[in-house]
N, C-alpha and C. Protein backbone atom coordinates (compact mmCIF):
# COMPACT_ATOMS: atom_id res chain seq x y z
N UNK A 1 35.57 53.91 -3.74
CA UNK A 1 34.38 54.66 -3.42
C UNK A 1 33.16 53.89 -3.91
N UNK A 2 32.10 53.66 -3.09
CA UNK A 2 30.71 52.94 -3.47
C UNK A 2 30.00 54.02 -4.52
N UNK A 3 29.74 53.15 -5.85
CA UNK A 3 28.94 54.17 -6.36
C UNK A 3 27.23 54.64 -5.94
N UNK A 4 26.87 55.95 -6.45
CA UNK A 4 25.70 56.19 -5.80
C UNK A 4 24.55 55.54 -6.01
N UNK A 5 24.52 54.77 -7.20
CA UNK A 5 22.84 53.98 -7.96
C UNK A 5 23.15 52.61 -6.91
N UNK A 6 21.94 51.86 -6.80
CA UNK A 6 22.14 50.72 -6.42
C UNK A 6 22.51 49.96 -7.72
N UNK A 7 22.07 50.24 -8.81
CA UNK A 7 22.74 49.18 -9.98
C UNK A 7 24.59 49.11 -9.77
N UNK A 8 24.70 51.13 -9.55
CA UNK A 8 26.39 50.93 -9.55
C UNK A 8 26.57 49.98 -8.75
N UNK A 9 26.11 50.48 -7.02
CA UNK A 9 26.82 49.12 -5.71
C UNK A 9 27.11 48.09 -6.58
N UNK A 10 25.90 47.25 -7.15
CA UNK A 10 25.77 46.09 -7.21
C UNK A 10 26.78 45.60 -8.79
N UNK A 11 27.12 46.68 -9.28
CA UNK A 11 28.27 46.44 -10.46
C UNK A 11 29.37 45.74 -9.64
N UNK A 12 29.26 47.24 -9.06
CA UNK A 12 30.75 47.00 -8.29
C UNK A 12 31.31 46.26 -7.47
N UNK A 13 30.01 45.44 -6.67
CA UNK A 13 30.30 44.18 -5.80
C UNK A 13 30.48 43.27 -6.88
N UNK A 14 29.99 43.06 -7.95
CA UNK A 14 30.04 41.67 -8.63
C UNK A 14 31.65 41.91 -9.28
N UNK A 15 32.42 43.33 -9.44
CA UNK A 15 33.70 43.22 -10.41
C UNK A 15 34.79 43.06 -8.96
N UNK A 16 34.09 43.07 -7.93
CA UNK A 16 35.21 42.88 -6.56
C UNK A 16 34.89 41.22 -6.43
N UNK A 17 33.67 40.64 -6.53
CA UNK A 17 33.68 39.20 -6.43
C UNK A 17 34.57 38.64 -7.69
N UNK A 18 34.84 39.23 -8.75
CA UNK A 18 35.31 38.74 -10.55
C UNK A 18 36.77 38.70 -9.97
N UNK A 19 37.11 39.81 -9.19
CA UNK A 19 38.79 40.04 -8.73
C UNK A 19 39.13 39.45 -8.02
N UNK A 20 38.49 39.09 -6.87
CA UNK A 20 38.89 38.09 -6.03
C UNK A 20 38.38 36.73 -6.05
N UNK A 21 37.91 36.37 -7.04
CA UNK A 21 37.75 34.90 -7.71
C UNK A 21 39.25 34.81 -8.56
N UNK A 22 39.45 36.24 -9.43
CA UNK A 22 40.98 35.49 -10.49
C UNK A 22 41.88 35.82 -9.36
N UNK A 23 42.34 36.48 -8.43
CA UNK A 23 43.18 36.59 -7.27
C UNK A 23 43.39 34.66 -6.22
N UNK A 24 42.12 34.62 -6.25
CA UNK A 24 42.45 32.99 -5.41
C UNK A 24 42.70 32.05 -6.45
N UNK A 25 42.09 32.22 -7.73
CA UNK A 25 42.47 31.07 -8.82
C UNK A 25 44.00 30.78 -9.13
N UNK A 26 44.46 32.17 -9.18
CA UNK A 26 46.09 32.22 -9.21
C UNK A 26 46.57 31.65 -8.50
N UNK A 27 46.23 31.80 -7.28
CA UNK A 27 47.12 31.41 -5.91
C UNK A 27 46.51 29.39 -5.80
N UNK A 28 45.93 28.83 -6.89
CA UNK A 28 45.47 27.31 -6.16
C UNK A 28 44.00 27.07 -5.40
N UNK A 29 43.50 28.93 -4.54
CA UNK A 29 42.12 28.82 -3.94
C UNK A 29 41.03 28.85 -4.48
N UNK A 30 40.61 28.19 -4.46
CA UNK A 30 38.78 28.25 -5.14
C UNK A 30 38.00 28.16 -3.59
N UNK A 31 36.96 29.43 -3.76
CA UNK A 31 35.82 29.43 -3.20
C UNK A 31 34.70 29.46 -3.46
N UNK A 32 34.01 28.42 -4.14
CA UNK A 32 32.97 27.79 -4.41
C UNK A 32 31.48 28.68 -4.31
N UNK A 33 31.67 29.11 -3.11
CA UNK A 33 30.27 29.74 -2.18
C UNK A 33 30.85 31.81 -3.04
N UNK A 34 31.66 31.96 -3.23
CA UNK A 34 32.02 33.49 -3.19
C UNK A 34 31.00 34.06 -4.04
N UNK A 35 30.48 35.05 -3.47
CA UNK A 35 29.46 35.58 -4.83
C UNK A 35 29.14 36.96 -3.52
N UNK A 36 28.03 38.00 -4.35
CA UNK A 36 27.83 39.18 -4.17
C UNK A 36 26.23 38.76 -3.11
N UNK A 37 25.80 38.97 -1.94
CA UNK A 37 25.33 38.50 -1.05
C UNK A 37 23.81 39.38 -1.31
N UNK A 38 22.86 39.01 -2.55
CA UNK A 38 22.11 39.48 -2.89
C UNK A 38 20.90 40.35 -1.80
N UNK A 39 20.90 39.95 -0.39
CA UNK A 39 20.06 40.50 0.62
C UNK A 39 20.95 41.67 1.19
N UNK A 40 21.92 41.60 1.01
CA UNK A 40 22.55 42.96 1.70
C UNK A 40 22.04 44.10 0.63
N UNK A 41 21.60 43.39 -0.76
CA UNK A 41 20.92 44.64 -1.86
C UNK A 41 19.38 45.10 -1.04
N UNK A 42 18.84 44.52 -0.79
CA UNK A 42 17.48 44.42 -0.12
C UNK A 42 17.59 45.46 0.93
N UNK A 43 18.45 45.65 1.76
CA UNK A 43 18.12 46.65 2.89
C UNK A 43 17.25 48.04 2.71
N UNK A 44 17.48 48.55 3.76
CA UNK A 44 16.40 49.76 3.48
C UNK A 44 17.76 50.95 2.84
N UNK A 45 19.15 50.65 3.59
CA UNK A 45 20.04 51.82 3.01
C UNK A 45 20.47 50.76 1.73
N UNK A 46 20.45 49.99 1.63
CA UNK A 46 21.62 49.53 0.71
C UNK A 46 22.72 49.68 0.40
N UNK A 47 23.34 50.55 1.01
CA UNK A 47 24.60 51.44 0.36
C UNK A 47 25.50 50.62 0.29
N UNK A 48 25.86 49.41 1.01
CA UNK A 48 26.88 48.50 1.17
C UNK A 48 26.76 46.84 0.96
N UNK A 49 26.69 46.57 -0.37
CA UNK A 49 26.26 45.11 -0.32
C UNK A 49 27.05 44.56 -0.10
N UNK A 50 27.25 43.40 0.69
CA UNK A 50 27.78 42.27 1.22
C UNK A 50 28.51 41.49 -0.19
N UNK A 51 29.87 41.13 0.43
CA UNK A 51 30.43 40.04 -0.69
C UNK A 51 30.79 38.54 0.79
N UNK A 52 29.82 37.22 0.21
CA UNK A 52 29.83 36.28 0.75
C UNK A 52 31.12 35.49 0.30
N UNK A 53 32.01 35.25 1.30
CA UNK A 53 33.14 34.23 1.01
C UNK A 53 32.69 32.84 1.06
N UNK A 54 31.69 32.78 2.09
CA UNK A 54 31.08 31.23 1.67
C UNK A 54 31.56 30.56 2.79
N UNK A 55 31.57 28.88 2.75
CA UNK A 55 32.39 28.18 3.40
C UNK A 55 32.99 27.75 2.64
N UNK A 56 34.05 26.79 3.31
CA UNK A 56 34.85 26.06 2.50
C UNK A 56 35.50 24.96 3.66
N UNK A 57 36.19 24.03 2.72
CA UNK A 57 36.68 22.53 3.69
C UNK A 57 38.33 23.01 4.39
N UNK A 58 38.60 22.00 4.81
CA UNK A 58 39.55 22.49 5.78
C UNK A 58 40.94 22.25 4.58
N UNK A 59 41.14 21.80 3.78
CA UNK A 59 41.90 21.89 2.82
C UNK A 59 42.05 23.61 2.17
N UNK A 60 40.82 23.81 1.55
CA UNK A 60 41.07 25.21 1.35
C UNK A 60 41.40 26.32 2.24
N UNK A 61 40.95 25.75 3.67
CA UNK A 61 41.15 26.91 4.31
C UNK A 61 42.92 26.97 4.44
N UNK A 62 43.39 26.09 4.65
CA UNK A 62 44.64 26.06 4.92
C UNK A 62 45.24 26.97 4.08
N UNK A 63 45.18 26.55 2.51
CA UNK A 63 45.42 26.75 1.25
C UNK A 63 45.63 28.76 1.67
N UNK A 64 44.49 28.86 1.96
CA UNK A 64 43.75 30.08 2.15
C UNK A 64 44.43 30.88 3.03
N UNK A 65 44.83 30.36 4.35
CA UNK A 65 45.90 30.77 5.30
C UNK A 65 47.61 30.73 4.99
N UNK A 66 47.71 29.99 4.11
CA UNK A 66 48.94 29.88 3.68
C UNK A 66 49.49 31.15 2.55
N UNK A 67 48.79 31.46 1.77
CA UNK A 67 48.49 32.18 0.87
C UNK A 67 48.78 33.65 1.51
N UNK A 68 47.91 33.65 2.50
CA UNK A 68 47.43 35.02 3.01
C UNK A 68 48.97 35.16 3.53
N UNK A 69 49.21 34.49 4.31
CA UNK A 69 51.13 34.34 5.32
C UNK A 69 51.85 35.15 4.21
N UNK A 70 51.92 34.16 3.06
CA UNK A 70 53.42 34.29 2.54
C UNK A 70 52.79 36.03 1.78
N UNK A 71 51.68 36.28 1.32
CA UNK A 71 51.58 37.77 1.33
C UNK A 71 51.73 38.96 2.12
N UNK A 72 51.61 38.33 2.93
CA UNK A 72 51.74 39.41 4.29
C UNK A 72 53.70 39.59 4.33
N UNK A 73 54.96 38.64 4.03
CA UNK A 73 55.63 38.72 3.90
C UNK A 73 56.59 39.70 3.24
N UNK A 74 55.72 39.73 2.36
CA UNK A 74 56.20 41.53 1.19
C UNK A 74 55.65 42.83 2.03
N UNK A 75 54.20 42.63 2.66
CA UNK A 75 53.95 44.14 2.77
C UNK A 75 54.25 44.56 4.60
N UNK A 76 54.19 43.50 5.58
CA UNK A 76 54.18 43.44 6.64
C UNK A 76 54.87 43.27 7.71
N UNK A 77 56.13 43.44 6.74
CA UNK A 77 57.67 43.85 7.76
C UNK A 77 57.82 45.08 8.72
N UNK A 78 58.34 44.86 9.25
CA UNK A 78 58.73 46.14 10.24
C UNK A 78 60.04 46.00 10.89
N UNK A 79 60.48 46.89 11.35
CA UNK A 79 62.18 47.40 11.82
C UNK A 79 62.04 46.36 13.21
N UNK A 80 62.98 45.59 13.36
CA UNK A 80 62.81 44.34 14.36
C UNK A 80 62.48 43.15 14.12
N UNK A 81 61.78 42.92 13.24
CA UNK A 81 60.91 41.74 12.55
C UNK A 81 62.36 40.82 12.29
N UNK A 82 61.99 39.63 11.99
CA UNK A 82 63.18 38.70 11.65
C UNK A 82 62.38 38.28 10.47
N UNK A 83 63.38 37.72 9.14
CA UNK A 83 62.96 37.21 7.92
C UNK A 83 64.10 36.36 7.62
N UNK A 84 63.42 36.07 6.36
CA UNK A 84 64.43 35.09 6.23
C UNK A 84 64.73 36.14 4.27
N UNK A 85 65.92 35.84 3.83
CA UNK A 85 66.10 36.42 2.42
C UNK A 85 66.40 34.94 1.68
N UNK A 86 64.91 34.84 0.99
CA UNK A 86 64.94 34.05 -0.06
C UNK A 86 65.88 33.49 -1.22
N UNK A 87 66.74 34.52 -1.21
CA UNK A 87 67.73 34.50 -2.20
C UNK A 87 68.64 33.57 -1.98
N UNK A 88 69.22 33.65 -0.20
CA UNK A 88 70.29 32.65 0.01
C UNK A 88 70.07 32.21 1.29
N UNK A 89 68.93 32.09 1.93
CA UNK A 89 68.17 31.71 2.97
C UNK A 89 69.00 32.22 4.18
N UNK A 90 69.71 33.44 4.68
CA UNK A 90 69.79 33.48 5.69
C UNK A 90 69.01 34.75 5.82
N UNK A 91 68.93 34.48 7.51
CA UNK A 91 67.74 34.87 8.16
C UNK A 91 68.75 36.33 8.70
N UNK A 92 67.84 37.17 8.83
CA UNK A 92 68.22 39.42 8.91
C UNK A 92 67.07 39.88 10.03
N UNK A 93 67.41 40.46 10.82
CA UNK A 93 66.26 41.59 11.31
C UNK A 93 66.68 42.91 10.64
N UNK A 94 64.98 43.01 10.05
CA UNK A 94 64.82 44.36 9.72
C UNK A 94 65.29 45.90 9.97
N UNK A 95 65.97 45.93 9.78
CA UNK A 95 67.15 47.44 9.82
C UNK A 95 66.29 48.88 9.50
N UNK A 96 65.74 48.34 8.70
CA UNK A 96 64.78 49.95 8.29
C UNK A 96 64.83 49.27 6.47
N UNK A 97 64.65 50.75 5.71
CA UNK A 97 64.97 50.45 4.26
C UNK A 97 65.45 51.76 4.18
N UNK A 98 66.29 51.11 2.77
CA UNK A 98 67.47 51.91 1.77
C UNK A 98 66.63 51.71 0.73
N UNK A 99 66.36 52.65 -0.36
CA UNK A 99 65.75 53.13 -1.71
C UNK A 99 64.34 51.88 -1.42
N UNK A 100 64.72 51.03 -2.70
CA UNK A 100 63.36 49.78 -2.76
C UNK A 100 63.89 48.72 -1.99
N UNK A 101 64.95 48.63 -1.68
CA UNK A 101 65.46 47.49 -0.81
C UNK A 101 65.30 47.59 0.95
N UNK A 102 65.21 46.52 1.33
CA UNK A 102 64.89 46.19 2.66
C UNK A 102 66.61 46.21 3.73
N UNK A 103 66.77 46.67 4.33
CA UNK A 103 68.58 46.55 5.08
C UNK A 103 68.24 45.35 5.98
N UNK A 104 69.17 44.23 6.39
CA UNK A 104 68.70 42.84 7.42
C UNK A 104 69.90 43.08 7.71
N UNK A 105 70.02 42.61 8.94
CA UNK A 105 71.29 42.21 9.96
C UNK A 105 71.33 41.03 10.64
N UNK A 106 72.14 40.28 10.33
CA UNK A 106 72.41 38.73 11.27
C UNK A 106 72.18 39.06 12.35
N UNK A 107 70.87 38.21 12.71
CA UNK A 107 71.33 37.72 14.44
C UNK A 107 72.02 38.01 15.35
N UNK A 108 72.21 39.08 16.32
CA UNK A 108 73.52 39.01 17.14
C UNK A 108 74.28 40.40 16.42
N UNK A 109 74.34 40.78 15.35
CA UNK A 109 74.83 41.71 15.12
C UNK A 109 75.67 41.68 13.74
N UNK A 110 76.55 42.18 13.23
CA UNK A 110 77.26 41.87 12.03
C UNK A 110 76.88 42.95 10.68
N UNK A 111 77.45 42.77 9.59
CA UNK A 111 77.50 43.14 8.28
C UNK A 111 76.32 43.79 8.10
N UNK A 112 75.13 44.48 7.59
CA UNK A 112 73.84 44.52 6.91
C UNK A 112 73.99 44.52 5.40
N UNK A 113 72.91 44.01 5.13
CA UNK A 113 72.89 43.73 3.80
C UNK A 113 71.38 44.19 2.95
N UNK A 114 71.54 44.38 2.18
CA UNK A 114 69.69 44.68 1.29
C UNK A 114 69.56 43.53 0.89
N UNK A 115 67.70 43.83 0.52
CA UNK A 115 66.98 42.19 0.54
C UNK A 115 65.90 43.13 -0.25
N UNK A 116 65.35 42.64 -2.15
CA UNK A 116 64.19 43.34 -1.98
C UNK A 116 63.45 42.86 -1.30
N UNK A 117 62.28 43.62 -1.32
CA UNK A 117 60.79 43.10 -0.42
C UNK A 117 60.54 41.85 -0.92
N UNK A 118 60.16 41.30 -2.51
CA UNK A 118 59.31 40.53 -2.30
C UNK A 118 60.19 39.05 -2.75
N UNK A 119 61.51 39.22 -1.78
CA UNK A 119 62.71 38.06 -1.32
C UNK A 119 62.78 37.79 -0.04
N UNK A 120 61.71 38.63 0.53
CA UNK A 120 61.33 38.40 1.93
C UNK A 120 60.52 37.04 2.70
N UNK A 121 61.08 36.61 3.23
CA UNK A 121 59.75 35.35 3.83
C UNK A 121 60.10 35.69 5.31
N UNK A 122 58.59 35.50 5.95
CA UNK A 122 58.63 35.09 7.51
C UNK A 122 59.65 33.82 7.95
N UNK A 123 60.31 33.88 9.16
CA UNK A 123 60.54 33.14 9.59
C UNK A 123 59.56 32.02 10.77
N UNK A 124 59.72 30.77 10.25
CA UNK A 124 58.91 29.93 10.65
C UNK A 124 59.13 29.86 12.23
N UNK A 125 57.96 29.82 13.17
CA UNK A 125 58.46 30.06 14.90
C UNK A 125 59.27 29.42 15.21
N UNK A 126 59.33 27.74 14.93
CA UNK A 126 60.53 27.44 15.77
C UNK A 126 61.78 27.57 15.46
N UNK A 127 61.82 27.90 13.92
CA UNK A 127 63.47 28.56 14.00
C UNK A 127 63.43 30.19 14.88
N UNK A 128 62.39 30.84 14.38
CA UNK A 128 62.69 32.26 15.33
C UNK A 128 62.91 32.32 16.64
N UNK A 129 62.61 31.37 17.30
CA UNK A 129 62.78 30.56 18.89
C UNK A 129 64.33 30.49 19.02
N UNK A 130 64.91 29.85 18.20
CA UNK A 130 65.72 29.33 17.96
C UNK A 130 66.97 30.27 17.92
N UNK A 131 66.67 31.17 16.74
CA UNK A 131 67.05 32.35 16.75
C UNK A 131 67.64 33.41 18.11
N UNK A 132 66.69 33.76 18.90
CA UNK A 132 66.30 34.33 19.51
C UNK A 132 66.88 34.25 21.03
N UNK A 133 67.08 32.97 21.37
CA UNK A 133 67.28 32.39 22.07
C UNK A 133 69.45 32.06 22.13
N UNK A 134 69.70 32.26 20.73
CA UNK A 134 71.30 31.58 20.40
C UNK A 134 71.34 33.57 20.74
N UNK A 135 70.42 34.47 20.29
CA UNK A 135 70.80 35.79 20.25
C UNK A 135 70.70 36.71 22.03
N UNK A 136 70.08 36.13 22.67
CA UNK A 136 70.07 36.30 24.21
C UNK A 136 71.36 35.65 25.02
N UNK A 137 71.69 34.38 24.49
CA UNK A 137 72.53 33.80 25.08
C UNK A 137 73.99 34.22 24.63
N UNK A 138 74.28 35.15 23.71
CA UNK A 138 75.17 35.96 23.01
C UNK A 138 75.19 36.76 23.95
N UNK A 139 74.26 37.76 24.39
CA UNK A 139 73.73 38.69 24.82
C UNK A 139 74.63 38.49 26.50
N UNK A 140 74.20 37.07 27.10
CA UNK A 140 74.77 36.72 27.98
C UNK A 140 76.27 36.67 28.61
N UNK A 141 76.86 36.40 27.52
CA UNK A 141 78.74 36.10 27.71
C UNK A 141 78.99 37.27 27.19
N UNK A 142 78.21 38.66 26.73
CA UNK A 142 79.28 39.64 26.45
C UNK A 142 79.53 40.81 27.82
N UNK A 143 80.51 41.30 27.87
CA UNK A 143 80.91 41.52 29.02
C UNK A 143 80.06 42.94 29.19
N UNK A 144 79.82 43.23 30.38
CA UNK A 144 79.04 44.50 30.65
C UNK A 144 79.94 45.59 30.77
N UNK A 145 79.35 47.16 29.96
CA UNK A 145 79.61 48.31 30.02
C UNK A 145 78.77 48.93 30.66
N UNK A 146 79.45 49.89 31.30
CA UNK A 146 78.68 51.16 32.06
C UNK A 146 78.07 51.00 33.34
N UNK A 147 77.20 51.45 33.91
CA UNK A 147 77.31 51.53 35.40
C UNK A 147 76.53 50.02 35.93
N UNK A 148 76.96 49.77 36.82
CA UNK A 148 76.19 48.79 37.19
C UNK A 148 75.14 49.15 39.00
């Protein structure tokens, strides 16, 4: 919630710029330019000051995109999704979840197994291609049921 003083806003943008300065430091990112975007204080509402990410070189951005990926990995699964389980690198589509654990199923069909969340990684496209493709062609040689 934005507080109501402009001193609060402007607290509160500078302890969201403090958090997401030690948030990228952790992760390797520095953004140089990041700071609380002092003219968004200036408006006539003010209610919402601006936090400037800045620029940055194509090194960080990567850094920056890479970062963001492998986070999205814990929170951004869904039932269908393919992953890979960190633990012993084979790759599951998402089954649903059991308690804190994630359920994966091989490719094609088979066993399920739990995976916590954050043993989760995306699978990289051209193996999911790959994947996908050995799982259609499965799909192909099994013999048809029901009406045709």
């Amino acid at each position: 919630m934005v507080p109501p003083s402009p001193k609060g806003r402007l607290r509160a943008a500078e302890k969201v710029v403090a958090q997401l300065r030690d948030e990228f430091d952790s992760t390797g990112v520095t953004l140089p330019s990041l700071r609380v975007d002092l003219v968004s204080l200036t408006s006539e509402s003010g209610a919402y000051p601006l936090v400037d990410l800045g620029c940055c070189n194509l090194d960080t951005a990567l850094r920056l995109a890479a970062v963001l990926h492998g986070a999205r990995g814990v929170n951004a699964v869904g039932e269908g999704d393919y992953v890979i389980d960190s633990r012993d690198g084979r790759i599951g589509r998402v089954m649903g979840r059991e308690g804190s654990y994630v359920q994966l199923r091989p490719p094609g069909g088979g066993r399920e197994w739990g995976c916590p969340p954050d043993a989760l990684r995306h699978v990289p496209p051209a193996v999911l291609l790959r994947v996908r493709v050995r799982e259609r062609n499965r799909q192909g040689r099994l013999p048809r049921t029901g009406p045709r």
